[in-house]
Every structure is written in C-alpha cells, then in structure tokens.
Protein backbone atom coordinates (compact mmCIF):
# COMPACT_ATOMS: atom_id res chain seq x y z
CA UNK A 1 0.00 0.00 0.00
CA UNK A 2 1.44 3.44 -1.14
CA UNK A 3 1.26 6.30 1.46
CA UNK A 4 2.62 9.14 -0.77
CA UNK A 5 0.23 8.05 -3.20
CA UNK A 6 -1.54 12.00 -3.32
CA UNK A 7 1.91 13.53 -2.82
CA UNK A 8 3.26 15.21 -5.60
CA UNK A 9 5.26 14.36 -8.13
CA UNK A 10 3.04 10.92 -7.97
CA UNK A 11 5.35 8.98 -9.89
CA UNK A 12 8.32 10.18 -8.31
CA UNK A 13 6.82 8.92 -4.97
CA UNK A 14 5.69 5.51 -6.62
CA UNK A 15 8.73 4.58 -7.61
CA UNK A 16 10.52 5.82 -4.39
CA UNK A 17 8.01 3.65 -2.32
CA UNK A 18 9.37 0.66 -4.66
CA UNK A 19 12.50 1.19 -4.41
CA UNK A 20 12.27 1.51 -0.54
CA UNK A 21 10.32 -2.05 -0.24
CA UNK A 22 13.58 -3.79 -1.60
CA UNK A 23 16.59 -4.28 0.56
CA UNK A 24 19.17 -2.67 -0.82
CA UNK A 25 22.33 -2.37 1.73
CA UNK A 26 25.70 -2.16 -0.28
CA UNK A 27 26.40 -5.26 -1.44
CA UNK A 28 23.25 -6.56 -1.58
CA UNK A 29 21.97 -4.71 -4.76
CA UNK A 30 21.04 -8.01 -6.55
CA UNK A 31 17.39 -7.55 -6.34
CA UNK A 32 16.95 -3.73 -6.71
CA UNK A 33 19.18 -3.88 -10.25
CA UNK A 34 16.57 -6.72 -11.13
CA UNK A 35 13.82 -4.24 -10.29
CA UNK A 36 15.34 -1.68 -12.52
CA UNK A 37 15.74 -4.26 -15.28
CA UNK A 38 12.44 -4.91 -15.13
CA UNK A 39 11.28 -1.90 -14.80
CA UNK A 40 13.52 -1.13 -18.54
CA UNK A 41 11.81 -3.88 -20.38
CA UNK A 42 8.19 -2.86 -19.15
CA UNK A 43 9.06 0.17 -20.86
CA UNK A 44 11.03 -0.59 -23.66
CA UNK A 45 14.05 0.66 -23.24
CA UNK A 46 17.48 -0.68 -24.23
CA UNK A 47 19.36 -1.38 -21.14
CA UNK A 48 22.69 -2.82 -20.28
CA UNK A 49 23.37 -4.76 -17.13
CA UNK A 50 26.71 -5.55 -15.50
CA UNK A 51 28.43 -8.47 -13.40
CA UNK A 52 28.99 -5.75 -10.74
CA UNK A 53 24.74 -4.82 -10.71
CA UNK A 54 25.00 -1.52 -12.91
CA UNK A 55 22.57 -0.94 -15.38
CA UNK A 56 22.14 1.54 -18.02
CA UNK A 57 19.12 2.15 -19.65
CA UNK A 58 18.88 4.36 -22.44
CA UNK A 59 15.61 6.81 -24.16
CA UNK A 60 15.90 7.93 -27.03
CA UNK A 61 15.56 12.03 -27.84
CA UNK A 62 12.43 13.45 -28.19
CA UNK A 63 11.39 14.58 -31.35
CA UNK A 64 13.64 17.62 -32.28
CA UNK A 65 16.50 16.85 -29.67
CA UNK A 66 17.95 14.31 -32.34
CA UNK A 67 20.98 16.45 -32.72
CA UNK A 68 21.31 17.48 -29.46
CA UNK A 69 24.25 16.18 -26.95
CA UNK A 70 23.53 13.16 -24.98
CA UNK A 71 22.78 13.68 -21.34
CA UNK A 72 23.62 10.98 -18.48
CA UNK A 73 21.16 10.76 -15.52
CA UNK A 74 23.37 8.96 -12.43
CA UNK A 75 22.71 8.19 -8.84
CA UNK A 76 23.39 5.16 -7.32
CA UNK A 77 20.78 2.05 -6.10
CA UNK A 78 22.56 1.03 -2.49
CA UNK A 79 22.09 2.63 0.70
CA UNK A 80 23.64 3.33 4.20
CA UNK A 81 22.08 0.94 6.51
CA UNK A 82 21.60 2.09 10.39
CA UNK A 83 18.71 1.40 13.02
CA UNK A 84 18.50 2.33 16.46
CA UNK A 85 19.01 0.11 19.35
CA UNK A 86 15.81 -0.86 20.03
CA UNK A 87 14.79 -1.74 16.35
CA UNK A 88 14.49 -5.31 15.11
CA UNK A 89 14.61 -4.36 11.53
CA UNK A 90 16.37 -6.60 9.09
CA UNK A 91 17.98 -5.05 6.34
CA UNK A 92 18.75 -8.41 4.12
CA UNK A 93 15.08 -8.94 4.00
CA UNK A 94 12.57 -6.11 5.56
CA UNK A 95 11.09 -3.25 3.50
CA UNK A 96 11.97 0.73 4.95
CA UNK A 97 9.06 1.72 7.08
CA UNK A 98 8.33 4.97 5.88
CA UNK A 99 6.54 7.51 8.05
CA UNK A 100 5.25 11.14 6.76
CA UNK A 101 5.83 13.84 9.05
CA UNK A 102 4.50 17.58 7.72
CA UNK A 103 7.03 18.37 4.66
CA UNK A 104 9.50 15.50 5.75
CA UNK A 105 9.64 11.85 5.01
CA UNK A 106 11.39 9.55 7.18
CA UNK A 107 11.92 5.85 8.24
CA UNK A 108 10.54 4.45 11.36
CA UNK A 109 13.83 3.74 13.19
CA UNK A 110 16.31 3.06 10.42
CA UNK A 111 17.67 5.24 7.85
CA UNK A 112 15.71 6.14 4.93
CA UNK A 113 17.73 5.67 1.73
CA UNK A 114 16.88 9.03 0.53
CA UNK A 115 20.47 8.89 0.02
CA UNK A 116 20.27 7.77 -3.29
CA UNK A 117 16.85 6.33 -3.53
CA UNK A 118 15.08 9.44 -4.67
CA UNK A 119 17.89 9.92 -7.74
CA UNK A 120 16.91 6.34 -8.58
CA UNK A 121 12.88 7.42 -8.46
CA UNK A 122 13.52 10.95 -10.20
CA UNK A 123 15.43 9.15 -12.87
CA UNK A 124 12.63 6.39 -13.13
CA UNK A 125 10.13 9.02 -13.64
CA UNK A 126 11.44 10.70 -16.35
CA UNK A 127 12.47 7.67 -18.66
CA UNK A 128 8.52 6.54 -17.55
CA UNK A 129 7.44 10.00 -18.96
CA UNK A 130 7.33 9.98 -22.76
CA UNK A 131 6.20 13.81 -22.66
CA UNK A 132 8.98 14.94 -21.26
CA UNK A 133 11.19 17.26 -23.97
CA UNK A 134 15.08 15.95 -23.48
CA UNK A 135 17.79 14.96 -25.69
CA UNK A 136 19.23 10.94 -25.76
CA UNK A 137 18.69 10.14 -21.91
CA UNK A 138 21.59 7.39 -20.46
CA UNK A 139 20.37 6.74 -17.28
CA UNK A 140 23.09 5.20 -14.98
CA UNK A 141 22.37 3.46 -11.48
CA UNK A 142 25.69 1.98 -9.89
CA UNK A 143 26.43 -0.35 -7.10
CA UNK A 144 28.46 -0.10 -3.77
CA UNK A 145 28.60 3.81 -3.83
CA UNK A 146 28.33 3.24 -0.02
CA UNK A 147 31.48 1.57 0.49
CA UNK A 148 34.20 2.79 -1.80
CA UNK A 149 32.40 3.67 -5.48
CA UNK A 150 32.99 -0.09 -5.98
CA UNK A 151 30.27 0.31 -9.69
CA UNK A 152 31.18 3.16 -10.48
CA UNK A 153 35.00 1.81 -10.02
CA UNK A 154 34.45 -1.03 -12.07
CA UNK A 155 31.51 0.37 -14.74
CA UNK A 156 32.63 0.13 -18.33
CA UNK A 157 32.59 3.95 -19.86
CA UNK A 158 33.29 2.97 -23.07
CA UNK A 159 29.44 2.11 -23.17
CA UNK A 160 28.19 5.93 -22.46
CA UNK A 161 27.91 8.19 -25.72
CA UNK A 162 26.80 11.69 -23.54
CA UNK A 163 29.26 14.88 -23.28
CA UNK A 164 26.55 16.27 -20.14
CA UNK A 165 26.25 14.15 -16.83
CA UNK A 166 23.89 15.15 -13.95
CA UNK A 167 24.46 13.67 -10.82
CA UNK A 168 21.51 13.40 -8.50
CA UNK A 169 23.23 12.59 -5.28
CA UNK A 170 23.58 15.84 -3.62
CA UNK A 171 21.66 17.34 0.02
CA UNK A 172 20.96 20.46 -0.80
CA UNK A 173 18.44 22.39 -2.85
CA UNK A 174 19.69 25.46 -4.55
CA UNK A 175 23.10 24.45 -4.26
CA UNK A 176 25.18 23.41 -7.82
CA UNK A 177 27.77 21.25 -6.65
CA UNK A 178 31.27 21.17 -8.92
CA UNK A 179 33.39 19.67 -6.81
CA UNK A 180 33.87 17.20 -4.21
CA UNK A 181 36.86 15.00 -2.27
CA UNK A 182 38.71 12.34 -3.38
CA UNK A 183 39.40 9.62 -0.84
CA UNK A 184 40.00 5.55 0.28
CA UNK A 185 39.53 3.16 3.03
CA UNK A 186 42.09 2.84 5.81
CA UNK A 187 42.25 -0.69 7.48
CA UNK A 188 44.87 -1.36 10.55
CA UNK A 189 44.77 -4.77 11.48
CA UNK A 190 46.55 -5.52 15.17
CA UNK A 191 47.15 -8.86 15.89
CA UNK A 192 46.27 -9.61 19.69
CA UNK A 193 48.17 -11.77 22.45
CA UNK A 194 45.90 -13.30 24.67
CA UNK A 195 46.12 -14.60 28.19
CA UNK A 196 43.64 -16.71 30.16
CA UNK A 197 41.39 -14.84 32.86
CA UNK A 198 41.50 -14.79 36.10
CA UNK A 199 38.20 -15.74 38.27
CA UNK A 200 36.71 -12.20 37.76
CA UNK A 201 33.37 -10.23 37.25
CA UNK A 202 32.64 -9.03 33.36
CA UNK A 203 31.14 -6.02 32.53
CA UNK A 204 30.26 -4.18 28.89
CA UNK A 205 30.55 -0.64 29.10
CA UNK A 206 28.68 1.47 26.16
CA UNK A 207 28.61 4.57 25.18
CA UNK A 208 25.88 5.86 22.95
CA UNK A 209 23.36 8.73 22.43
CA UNK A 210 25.74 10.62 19.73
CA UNK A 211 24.08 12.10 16.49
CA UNK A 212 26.78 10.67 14.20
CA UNK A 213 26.51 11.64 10.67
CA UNK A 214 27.97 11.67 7.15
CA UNK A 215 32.22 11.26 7.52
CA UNK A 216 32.07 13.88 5.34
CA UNK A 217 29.43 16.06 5.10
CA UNK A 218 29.26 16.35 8.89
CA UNK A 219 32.89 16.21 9.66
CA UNK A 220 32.97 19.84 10.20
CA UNK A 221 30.46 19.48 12.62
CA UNK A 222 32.62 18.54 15.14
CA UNK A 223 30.52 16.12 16.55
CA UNK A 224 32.08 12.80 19.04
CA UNK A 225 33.39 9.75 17.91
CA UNK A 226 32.27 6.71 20.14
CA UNK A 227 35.55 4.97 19.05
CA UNK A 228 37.52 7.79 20.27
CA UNK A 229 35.78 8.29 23.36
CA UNK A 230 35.91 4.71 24.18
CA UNK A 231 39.98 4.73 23.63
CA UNK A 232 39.93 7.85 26.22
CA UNK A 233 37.54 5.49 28.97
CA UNK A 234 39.93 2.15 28.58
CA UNK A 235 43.17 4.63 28.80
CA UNK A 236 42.02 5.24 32.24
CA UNK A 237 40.72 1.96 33.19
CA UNK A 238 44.67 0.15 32.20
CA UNK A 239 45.91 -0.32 35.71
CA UNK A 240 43.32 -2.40 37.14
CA UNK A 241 41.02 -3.44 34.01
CA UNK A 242 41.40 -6.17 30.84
CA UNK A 243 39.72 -5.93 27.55
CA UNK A 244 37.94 -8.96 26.04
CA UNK A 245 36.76 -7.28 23.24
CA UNK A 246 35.52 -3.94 21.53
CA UNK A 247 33.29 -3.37 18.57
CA UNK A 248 31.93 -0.25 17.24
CA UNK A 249 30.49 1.54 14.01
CA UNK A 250 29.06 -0.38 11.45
CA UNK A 251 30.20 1.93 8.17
CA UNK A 252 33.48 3.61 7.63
CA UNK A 253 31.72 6.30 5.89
CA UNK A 254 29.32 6.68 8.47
CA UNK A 255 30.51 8.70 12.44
CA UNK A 256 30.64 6.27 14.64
CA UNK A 257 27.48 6.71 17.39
CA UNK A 258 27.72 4.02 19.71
CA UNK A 259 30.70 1.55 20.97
CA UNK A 260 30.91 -1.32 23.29
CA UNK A 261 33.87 -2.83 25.56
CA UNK A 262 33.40 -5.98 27.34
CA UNK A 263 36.10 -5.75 30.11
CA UNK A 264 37.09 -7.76 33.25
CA UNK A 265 37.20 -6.24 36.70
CA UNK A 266 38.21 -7.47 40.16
CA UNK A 267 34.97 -7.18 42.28
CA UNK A 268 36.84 -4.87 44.86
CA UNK A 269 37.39 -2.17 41.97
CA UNK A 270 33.92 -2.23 40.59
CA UNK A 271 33.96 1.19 42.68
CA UNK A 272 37.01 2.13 40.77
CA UNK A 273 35.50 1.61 37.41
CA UNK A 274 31.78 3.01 38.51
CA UNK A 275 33.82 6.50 39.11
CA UNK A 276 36.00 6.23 36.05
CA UNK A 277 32.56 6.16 33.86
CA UNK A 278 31.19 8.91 36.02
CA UNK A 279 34.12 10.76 35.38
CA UNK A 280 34.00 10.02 31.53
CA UNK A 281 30.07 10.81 31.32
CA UNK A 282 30.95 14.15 32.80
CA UNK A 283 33.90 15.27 30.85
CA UNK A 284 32.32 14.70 27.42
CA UNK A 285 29.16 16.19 27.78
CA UNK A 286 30.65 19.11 29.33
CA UNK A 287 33.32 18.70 26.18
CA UNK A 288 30.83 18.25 23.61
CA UNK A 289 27.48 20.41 24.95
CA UNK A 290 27.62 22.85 22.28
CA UNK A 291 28.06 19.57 19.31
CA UNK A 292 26.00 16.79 20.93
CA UNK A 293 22.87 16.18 22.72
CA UNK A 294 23.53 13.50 25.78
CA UNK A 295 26.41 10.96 25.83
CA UNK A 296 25.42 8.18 27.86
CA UNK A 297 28.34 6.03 29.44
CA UNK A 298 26.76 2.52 30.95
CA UNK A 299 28.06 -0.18 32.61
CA UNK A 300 26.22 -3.47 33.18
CA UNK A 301 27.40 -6.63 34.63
CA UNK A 302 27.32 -9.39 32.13
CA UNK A 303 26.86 -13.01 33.04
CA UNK A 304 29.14 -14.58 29.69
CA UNK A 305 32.47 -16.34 31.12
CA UNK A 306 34.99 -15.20 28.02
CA UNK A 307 38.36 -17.83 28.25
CA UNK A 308 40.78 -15.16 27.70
CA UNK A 309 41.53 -11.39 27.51
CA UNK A 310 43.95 -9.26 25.85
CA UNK A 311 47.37 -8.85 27.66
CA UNK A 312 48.53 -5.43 28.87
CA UNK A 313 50.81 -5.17 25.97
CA UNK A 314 47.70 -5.55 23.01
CA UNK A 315 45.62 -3.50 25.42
CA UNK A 316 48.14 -0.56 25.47
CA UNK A 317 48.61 -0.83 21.62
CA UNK A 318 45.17 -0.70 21.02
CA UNK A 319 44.37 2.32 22.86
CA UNK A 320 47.49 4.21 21.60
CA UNK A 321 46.65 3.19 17.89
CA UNK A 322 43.30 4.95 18.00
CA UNK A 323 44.78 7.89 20.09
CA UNK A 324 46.98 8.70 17.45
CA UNK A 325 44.60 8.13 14.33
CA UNK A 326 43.70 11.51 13.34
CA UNK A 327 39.57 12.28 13.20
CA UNK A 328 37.93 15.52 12.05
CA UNK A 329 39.13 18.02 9.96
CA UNK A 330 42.45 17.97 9.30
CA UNK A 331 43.12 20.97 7.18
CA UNK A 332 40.53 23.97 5.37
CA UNK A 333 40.87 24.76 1.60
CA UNK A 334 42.67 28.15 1.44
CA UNK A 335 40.98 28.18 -1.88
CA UNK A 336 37.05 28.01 -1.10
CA UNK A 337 36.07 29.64 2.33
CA UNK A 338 34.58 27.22 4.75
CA UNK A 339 35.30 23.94 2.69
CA UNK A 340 37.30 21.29 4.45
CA UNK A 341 40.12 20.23 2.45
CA UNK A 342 41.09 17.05 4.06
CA UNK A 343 39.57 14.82 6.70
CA UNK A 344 39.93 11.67 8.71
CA UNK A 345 37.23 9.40 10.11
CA UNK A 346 37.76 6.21 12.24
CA UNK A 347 34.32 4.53 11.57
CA UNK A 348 34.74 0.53 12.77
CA UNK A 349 36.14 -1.38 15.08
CA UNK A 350 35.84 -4.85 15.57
CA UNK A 351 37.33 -7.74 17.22
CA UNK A 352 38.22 -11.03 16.08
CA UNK A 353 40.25 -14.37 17.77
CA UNK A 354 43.23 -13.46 16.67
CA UNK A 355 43.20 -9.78 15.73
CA UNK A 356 41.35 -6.48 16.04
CA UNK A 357 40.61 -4.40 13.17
CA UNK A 358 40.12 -0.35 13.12
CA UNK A 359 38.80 1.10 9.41
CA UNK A 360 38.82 4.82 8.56
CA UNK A 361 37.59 6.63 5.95
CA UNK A 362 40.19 9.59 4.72
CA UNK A 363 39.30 12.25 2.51
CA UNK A 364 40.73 15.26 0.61
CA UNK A 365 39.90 17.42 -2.24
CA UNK A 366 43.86 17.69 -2.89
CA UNK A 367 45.51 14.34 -3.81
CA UNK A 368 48.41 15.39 -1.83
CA UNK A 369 46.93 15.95 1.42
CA UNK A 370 44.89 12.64 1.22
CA UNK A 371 48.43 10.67 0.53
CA UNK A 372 49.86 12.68 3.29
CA UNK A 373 47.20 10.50 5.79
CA UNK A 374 47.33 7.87 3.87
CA UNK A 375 51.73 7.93 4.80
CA UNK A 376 50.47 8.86 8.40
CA UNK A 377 48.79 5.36 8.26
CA UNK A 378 51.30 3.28 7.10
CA UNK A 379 53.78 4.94 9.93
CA UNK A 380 51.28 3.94 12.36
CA UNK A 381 51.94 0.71 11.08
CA UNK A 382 55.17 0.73 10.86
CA UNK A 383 55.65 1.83 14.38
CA UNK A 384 52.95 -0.13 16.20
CA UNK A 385 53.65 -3.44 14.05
CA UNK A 386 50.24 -2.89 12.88
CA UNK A 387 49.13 -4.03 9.33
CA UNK A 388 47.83 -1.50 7.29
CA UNK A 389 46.34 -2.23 3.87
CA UNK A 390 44.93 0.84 1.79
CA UNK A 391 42.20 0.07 -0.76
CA UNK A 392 39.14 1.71 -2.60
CA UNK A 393 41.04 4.92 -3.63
CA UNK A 394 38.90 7.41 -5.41
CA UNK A 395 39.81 10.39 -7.27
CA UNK A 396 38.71 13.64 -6.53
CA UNK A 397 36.63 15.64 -8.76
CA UNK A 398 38.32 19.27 -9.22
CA UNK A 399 36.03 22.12 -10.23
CA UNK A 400 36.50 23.81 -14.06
CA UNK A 401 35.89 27.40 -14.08
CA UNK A 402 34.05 27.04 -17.44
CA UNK A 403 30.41 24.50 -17.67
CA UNK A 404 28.01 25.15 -20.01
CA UNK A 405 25.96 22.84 -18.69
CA UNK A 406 26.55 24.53 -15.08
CA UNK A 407 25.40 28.09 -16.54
CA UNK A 408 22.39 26.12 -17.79
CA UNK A 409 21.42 24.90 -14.34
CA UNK A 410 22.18 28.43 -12.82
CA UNK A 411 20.17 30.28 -15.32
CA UNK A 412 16.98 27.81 -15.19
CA UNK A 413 16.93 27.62 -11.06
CA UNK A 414 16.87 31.71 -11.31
CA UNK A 415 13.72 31.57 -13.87
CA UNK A 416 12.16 29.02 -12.12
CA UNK A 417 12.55 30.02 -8.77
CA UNK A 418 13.45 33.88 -8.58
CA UNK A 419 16.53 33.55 -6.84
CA UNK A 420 20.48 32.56 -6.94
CA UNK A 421 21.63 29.56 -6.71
CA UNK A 422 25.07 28.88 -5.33
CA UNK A 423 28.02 26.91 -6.99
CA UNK A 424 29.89 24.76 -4.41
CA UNK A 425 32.42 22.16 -3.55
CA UNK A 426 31.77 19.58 -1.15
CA UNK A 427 33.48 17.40 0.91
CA UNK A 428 31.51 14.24 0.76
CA UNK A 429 33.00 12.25 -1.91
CA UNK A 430 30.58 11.94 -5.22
CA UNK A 431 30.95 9.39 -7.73
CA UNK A 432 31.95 12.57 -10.29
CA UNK A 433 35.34 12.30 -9.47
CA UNK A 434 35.94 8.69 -11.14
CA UNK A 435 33.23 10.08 -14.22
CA UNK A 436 35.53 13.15 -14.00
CA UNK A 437 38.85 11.02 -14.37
CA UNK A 438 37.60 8.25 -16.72
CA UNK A 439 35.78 11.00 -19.27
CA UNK A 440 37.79 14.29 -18.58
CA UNK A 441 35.81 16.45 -20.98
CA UNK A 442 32.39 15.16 -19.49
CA UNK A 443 30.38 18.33 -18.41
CA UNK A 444 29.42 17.66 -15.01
CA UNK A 445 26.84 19.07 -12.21
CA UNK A 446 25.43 17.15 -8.57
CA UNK A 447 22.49 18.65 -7.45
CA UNK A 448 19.12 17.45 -5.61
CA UNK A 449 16.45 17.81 -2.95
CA UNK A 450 16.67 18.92 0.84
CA UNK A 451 17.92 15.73 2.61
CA UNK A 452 19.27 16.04 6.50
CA UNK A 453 20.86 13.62 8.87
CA UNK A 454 22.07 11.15 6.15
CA UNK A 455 23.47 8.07 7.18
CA UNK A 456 21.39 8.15 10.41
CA UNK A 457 18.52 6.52 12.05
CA UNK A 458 17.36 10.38 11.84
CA UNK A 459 17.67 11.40 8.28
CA UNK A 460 14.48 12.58 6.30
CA UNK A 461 13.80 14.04 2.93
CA UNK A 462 11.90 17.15 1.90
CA UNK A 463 8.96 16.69 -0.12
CA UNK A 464 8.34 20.05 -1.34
CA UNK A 465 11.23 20.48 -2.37
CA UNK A 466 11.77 16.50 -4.40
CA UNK A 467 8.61 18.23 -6.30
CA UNK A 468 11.12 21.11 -7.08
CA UNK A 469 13.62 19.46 -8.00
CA UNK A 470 12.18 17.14 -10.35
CA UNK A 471 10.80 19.78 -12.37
CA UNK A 472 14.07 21.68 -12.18
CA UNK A 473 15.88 18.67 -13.79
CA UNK A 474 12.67 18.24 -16.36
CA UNK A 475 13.44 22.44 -17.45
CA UNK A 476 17.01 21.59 -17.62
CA UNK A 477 16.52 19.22 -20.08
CA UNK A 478 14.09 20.83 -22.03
CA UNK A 479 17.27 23.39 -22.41
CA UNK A 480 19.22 20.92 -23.38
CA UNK A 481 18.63 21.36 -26.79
C-alpha cells in the first residue's frame, strides 16, 4: 500500500516507495538492479546490465533533440544501513518503514535511503514519462557507492555516448555542486596476544546517544566519535582493568554513534570503574554540549564467562593506535572559504580471535593531502607493528571554471525560482570524481532535494522540495537542446 500516493510528483513517490520495499544495503543490490531491469523492459528501453549490478538504460531524444548532446542521468541504487538500538529491523530482508511527518519523510527507526533512492525514483520518472522534452537520456544506477564507489569503479565507460552528466546525489536544494573529495579506506589490522582470565566479574561498558553523521558532510560538525571516546575510557581503566573485546560503528563512511567494551574487573574495583565512567560521562558532555545532545556512558554486569583477555601489551597498543589516528578536519581549503580540504574518520572497530581491526575513511579534495594521511597510516603501522592495507582509492573531482551545462542549471533555477543559486564544492565524496577522471571532458553538475541527517537513524527528505527538484531537472533538459 502506497502512502505518498496523493503527494506530488506521484510517480516520483511511486517509484521511491518501490525502491524503498527492496533491501538494498551495499552489497546486496542483486534484487533492486533486477527491479530496474524490469522496470527497462516494461518500458522498452534498451538497457545494459553488469556483473557488478549496474545498469544503463537508455531513451531515445524526443522529437527535435535528435541532434542534441547526450545527457547521463546517475545516482546510485545502495544505501547506508543504520537502526537504532531498540529496532528489530532486518535489512537483508525487511522493506523501509516509511513515516510522513508535515514536509518530511522519514523511516521508522532506520535510515531512509533518501540517500540515493530518490535519484533512482527521479530518474525512473522521467524515462517513464514519454512527454517529457530531453535529448538521448543514459540513465546510470551503480552499485556499492556506499562503500568505496565499488560500480562506479568497475563500470565500463566505453558504453556511455553523452558529453553532459547530472548527478543526482547531492543534500541540498539550490546548491550546484562542482566539486567534491577524493578519498579511500584505511584498514589497521593488530594482531592480539591473549592470556587466560583470572576468576573475575565481566562487565560491557557502552557509550551511545551521539548524532553521528555523514564522515564527510558532517565532519565539520565537530561532533564525538564513540571509538575515540571509548579509547579515552579504557586509557584510564589500564591499571586495574582487561579488555575482552571492543566493537563499534558499522560503516566507515558513516561517524561512529555508539561503541561497546566488554572488560574484566576485580569485584573490589567495581567502585574504581563506577567512578572512572562517572568521570568520563561528565567530561564529554561538558566537552561536547555545544556539538552533541547527551552521551550516555553505561556499565552493566554481564553473566558470559569469556576464556581469555587481551594482555597489557595488546591493550596498550590498542588504545594508543586509535589515540593517534587523526579524526575531524584535518586541514581547510585556502581556496574556497569554509570547505574542508582534508579529513579523517575512524568509523569501525571490531574484534576477532586473533586480531582487532580499526577502518577509517580519509578524505581530501587535494591528492596530496589525502596521501599525506594515507603515509600517516602506514607509519602507524610501521611503528605499532600494525598491518595496514589501503584500498578503494577514489579520485577527486576538481572544479572547471568554465560548464556550459553549469550556466544552464544556474540560469533555469533563477527563472524558475526567482533567486540565486550557489556553486559549491563539497566534501563528501561523489561518484563525479571517477566520471571526471575516466571521461575528462564530461560536463558535469550534482544537485538534488533537501535531505538532512544522512546516514542516520534520523535522516528525512523534503517533499516540497523532491517536487522542485524534479521539475528543475525536467526544465534543464528541455534546455538541453
């Protein structure tokens, strides 16, 4: 049952109601791709589908657009997938609750997907529309955006035949993005000494109630890190506390909101650790009040009887390794006032028998300054005896003082709407940069609807202004010509 089914544009909200029934977590793009193939041959469109789950579908120009340029429609199908604590959704197999609140849509207790499902539904729509005045239409959907451009990576280019690509993956209406960050994952992988415990009393201490947010469009936010924080508890905890095992985060991309430590505790210094988390509790949200709502620390007694904890030595390593991984912004473009340049963002931790592995998420919008973290990384390595392995680089996509297709999309937001819109750089990373660096004299914009809170359990999308939007994409095309 479809409740957007009066909201306008109708079939914008159809197909975003589809889209959000199918499960659709990076990596698991299998059966959304299938619903866009299907949804190509109900319509009769030539389409193209890869081992890697991007399709292309094509539509041919409308009648007296023959000899204009080709445009390319892009977004990608996955999504970031978070839920609150509470939730029992399943994201392999349950459809995205979605809940209508005044102008916003969200998800009840998960994220929404807005992030890139309404590209996906905008794009839909128009290839669905045959009224609609454009030139040749490829329409691109790509995997594993999510977690390191992996379709776009891996997408054959010598398939597209358009000089003009619009992205539709970007937050913020009114703004003409032209730039974003380049960037990679960061994985240190410690190996860990055991020894066997000692007759003692288990606890898991956790530390939740942060907003999170996108690593990069949030990173400026200053926001905590649960991953750091939890580094800063165990520091203090070293003389009379062991570690069985941490986990935290569940996407690189994604600022860490919660983390968990179980840890093992003489009975006689339960006192000692009850003060260390008052302690904590205190410091942070006095550290943090102006950036974050309440940080809860917890503590519960746990009845699980774990055979062996880390020794001092992988307990001190540990905690020094995410110390010393940078997180934030590390350095503003002297270029464009108020971008970030280059960031870092330690998103997951996770424990294993024999090792415990910390991933991070750098970014820069100057190749230099991302290999710069990307050598501070390997010297953690080398120092700490760490493994480090560096994969999913992505370029960055460096703005061009002349676009024609960029004055186009100025021009018709100022005749549609009355007022400026503003060209912009972001820090996020966009899949432009590798459409940038595989086609160089592609014509590139990003732009879309009001989205906030992506990546979160609280992110919701604007309907007014999807309706916007999509008609502001529809008048760019018509220009097209």
């Amino acid at each position: 049952m479809y409740i957007l089914n009066n909201t306008e544009p109708k079939n914008v909200w159809r197909y975003f109601e589809e889209i959000s029934a199918i499960p659709r977590g990076s990596g698991n793009e299998k059966e959304i791709c299938d619903y866009f193939e299907n949804f190509a041959k109900q319509n009769n469109l030539w389409y193209k589908r890869d081992e890697h789950n991007n399709i292309l579908i094509r539509k041919e120009a409308y009648k007296g657009y023959e000899r204009a340029e080709g445009v390319i429609l892009q977004g990608h199908m996955d999504m970031v997938c978070e839920k609150k604590p509470n939730s029992n959704h399943d994201f392999l197999k349950d459809p995205i609750k979605i809940v209508k609140c005044g102008d916003f849509i969200k998800a009840n207790g998960t994220t929404l997907g807005g992030d890139d499902g309404i590209a996906a539904a905008i794009i839909l729509a128009i290839l669905s529309d045959k009224s609609i005045e454009s030139p040749f239409i490829e329409a691109l959907l790509t995997s594993d955006e999510e977690v390191g451009m992996k379709g776009a990576i891996n997408f054959d280019y010598s398939l597209l035949k358009s000089t003009r690509l619009i992205n539709i993956d970007s937050e913020e209406e009114g703004e003409i993005i032209a730039g974003c960050a380049g960037g990679m994952r960061a994985e240190i992988n410690i190996n860990t000494e055991r020894k066997p415990v000692e007759n003692n009393t288990f606890y898991q201490i956790s530390i939740s109630g942060l907003k999170g947010g996108h690593s990069g469009s949030d990173i400026h936010l200053k926001r905590a890190n649960a991953i750091k924080l939890m580094a800063r508890v165990l520091n203090k905890l070293e003389d009379f506390c062991d570690i069985c095992e941490i986990t935290g985060g569940n996407k690189d991309n994604a600022i860490p909101r919660e983390t968990k430590a179980i840890v093992c505790v003489d009975y006689k210094n339960f006192e000692n650790l009850n003060n260390v988390i008052l302690d904590c509790k205190n410091v942070f949200n006095n550290e943090y009040s102006g950036a974050e709502g309440y940080i809860d620390i917890c503590v519960d007694k746990i009845d699980i009887k774990p055979k062996t904890v880390l020794s001092k030595n992988t307990f001190k390593k540990i905690v020094d390794i995410i110390n010393i991984i940078p997180f934030g912004v590390v350095t503003m473009s002297a270029q464009i006032e108020g971008l970030v340049e280059s960031s870092n963002n330690i998103g997951v931790i996770r424990t294993y028998d024999d090792k415990i592995t910390i991933t991070s998420a750098p970014r820069s919008s100057v190749i230099s300054r991302r290999d710069i973290i990307e050598q501070q990384f390997i010297s953690i390595g080398r120092i700490t005896g760490a493994n480090v392995v560096i994969r999913g680089k992505y370029p960055a996509w460096e703005y061009k003082e002349k676009s024609n297709l960029r004055d186009i999309a100025k021009k018709t937001y100022k005749e549609l709407f009355g007022k400026d819109s503003k060209v912009n750089a972001i820090h996020a990373g966009l899949e432009c940069g590798i459409f940038s660096e595989k086609m160089p004299d592609l014509d590139i914009v990003s732009i879309g609807p009001n989205m906030e809170a992506v990546h979160t359990t609280e992110e919701k999308l604007s309907v007014s202004s999807v309706e916007r939007i999509y008609s502001y994409i529809v008048e760019i095309l018509k220009r097209l010509k």
